[in-house]
Protein backbone atom coordinates (compact mmCIF):
# COMPACT_ATOMS: atom_id res chain seq x y z
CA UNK A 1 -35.75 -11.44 11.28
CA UNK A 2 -33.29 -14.16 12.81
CA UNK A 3 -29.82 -14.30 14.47
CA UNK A 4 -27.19 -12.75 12.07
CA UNK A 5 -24.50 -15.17 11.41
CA UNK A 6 -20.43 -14.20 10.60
CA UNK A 7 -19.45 -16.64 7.97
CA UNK A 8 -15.76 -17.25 6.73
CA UNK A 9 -14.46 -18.24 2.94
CA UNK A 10 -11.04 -18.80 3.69
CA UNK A 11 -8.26 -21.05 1.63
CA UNK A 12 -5.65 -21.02 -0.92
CA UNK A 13 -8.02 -21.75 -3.75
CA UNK A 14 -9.89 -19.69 -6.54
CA UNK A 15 -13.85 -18.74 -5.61
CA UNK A 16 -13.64 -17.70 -1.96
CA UNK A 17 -15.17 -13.94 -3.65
CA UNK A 18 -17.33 -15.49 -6.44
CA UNK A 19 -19.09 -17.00 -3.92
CA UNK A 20 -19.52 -14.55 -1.30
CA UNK A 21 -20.75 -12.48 -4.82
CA UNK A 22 -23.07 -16.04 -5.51
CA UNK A 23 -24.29 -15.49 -1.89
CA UNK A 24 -24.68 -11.37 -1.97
CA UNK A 25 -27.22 -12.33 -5.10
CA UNK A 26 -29.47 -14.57 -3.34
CA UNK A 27 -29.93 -12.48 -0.89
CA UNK A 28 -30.66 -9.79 -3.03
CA UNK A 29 -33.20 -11.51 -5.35
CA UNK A 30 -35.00 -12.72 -1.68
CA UNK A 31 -35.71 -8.79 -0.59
CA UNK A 32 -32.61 -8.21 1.33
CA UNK A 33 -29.95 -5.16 1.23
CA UNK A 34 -26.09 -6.24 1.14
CA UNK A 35 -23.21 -3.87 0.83
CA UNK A 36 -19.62 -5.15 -0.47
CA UNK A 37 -16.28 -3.99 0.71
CA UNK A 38 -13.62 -4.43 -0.80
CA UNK A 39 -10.12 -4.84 0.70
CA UNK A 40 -6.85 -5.51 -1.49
CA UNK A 41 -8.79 -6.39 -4.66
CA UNK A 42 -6.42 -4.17 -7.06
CA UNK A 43 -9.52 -2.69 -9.12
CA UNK A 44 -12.09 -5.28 -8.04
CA UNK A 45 -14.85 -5.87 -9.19
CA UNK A 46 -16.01 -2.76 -8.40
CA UNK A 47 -15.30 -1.44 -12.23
CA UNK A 48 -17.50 -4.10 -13.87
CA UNK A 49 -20.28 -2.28 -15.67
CA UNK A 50 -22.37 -5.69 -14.64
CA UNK A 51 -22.10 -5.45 -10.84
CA UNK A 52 -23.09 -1.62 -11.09
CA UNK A 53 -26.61 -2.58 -12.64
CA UNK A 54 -27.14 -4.81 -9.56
CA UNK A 55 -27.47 -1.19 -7.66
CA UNK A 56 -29.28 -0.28 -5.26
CA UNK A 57 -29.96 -3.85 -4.05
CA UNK A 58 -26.38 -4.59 -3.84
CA UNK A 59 -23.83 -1.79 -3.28
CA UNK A 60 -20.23 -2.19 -3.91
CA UNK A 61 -17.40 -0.10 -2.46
CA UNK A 62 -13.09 0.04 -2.56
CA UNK A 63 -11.62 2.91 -0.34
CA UNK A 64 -8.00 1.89 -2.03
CA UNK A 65 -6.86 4.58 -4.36
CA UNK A 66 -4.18 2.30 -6.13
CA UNK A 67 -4.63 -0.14 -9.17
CA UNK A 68 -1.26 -2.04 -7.66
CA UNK A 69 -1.60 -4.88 -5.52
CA UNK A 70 -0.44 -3.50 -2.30
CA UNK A 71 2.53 -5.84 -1.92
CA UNK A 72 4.08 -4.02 -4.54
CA UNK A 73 3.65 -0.40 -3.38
CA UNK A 74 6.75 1.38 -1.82
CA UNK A 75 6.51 2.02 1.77
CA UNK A 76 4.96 5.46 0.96
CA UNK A 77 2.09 4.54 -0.76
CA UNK A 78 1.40 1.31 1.28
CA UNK A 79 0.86 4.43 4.37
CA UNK A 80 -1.35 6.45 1.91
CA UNK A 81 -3.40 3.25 1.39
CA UNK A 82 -3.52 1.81 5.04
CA UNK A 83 -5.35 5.59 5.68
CA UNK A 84 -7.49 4.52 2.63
CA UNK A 85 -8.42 0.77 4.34
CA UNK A 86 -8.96 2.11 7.62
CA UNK A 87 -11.20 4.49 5.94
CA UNK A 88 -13.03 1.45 4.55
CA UNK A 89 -12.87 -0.34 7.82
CA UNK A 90 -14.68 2.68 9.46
CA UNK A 91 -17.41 2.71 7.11
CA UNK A 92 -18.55 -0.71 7.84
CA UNK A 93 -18.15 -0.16 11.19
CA UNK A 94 -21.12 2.61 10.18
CA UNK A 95 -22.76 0.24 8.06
CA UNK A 96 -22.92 -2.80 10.94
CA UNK A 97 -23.49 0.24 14.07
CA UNK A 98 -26.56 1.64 11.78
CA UNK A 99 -27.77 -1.94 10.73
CA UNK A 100 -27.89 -0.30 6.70
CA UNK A 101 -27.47 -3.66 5.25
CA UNK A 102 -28.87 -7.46 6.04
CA UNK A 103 -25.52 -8.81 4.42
CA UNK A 104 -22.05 -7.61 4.71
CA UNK A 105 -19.47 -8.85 2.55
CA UNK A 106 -16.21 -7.80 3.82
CA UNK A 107 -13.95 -9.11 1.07
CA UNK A 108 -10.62 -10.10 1.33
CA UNK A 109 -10.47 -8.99 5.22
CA UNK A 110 -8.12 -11.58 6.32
CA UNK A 111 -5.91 -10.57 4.32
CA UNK A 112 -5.56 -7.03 6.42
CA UNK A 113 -4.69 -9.31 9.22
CA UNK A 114 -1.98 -10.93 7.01
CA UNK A 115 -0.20 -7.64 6.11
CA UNK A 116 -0.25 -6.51 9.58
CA UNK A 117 -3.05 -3.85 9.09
CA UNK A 118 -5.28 -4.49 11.20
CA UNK A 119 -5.21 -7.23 14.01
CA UNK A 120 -7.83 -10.16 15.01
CA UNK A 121 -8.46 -7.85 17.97
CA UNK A 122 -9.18 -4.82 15.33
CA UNK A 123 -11.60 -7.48 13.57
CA UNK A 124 -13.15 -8.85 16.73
CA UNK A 125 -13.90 -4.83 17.97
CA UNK A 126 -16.04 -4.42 13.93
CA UNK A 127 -17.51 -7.14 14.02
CA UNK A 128 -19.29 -6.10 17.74
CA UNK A 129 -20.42 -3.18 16.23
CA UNK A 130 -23.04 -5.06 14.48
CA UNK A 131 -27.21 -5.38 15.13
CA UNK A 132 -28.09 -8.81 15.86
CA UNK A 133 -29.32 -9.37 12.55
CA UNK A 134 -26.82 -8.47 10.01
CA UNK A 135 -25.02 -11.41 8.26
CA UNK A 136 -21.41 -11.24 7.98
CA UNK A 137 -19.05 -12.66 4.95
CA UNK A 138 -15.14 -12.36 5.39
CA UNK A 139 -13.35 -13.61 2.75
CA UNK A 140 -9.21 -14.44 2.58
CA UNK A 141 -6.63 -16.90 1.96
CA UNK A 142 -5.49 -17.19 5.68
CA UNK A 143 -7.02 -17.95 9.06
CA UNK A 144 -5.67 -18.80 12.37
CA UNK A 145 -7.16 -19.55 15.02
CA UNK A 146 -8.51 -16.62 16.70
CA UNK A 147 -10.71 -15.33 13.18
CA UNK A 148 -11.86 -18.52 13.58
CA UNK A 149 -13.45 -18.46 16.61
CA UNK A 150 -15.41 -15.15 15.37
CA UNK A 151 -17.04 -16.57 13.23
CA UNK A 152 -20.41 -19.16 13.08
CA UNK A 153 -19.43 -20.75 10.21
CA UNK A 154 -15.98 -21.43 8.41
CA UNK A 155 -16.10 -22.49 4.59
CA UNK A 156 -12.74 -23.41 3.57
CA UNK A 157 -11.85 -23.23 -0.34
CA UNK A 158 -8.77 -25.07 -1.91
CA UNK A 159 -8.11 -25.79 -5.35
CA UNK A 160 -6.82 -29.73 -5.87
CA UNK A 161 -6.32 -31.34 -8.89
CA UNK A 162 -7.59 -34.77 -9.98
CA UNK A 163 -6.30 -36.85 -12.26
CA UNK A 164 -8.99 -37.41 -15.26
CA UNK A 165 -9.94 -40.95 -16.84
């Protein structure tokens, strides 16, 4: 096996985690194991019946307890759920340390960063953890500079508008 590469969907348009799903398929149908987390997805699409039949080739998990986007939690429950995340967070740390998967989808990461949950440094430290040949996806709407420069690859996703003839 190769170099593992850390790719980035970023961007303020729709797709960023259809493809990283798009992606998580191919490699799937070409032999390989990929594991999904899930970061401030509300339920996700970790409750469609679909993606569970796609077991054990592709393995989906949401350490969030709450069906609320976390914006809208009070302050209490936005602490219950940052234990939750971090949980999540520590698990693909496992995942990358134990090289369990050839793809990791970590999806909707940035937007950790964006709520102040975790930092760039924080992301920087998981993404180290890693065998040399485990293939990263981070998905989220923002990205500055520093996320950037962990990553191989940056894929940026915006929705325009054209005008039809």
């Amino acid at each position: 096996m190769g170099q593992g590469l850390v790719h980035i969907y970023s961007g303020d348009g729709h797709g960023k985690s259809p493809a990283a799903l798009g992606k998580a398929v191919l490699s799937a149908a070409a032999g390989d194991s990929v594991v999904i987390i899930q970061f401030l997805k509300d339920k996700g699409v970790n409750d469609s019946e679909f993606i569970s039949r796609l077991e054990p080739e592709i393995k989906i998990f949401r350490f969030e307890k709450s069906d609320v986007n976390f914006e809208e939690l009070s302050e209490e429950k936005k602490t219950e759920e940052v234990i939750n995340i971090k949980n999540g967070l520590n698990f693909a740390k496992k995942v990358l340390t134990t090289g369990e998967c050839d793809l990791l989808i970590l999806d909707e990461v940035l937007g950790l960063i964006d709520n102040g949950i975790i930092t760039a440094e924080d992301l920087k430290t998981l993404l180290e953890a890693r065998d040399d040949e485990t293939d990263i996806i981070m998905t989220g709407i923002s990205l500055n500079d520093e996320v950037c420069m962990l990553a191989d690859e940056v894929s940026r996703i915006e929705t325009m508008k054209f005008k039809c003839w």
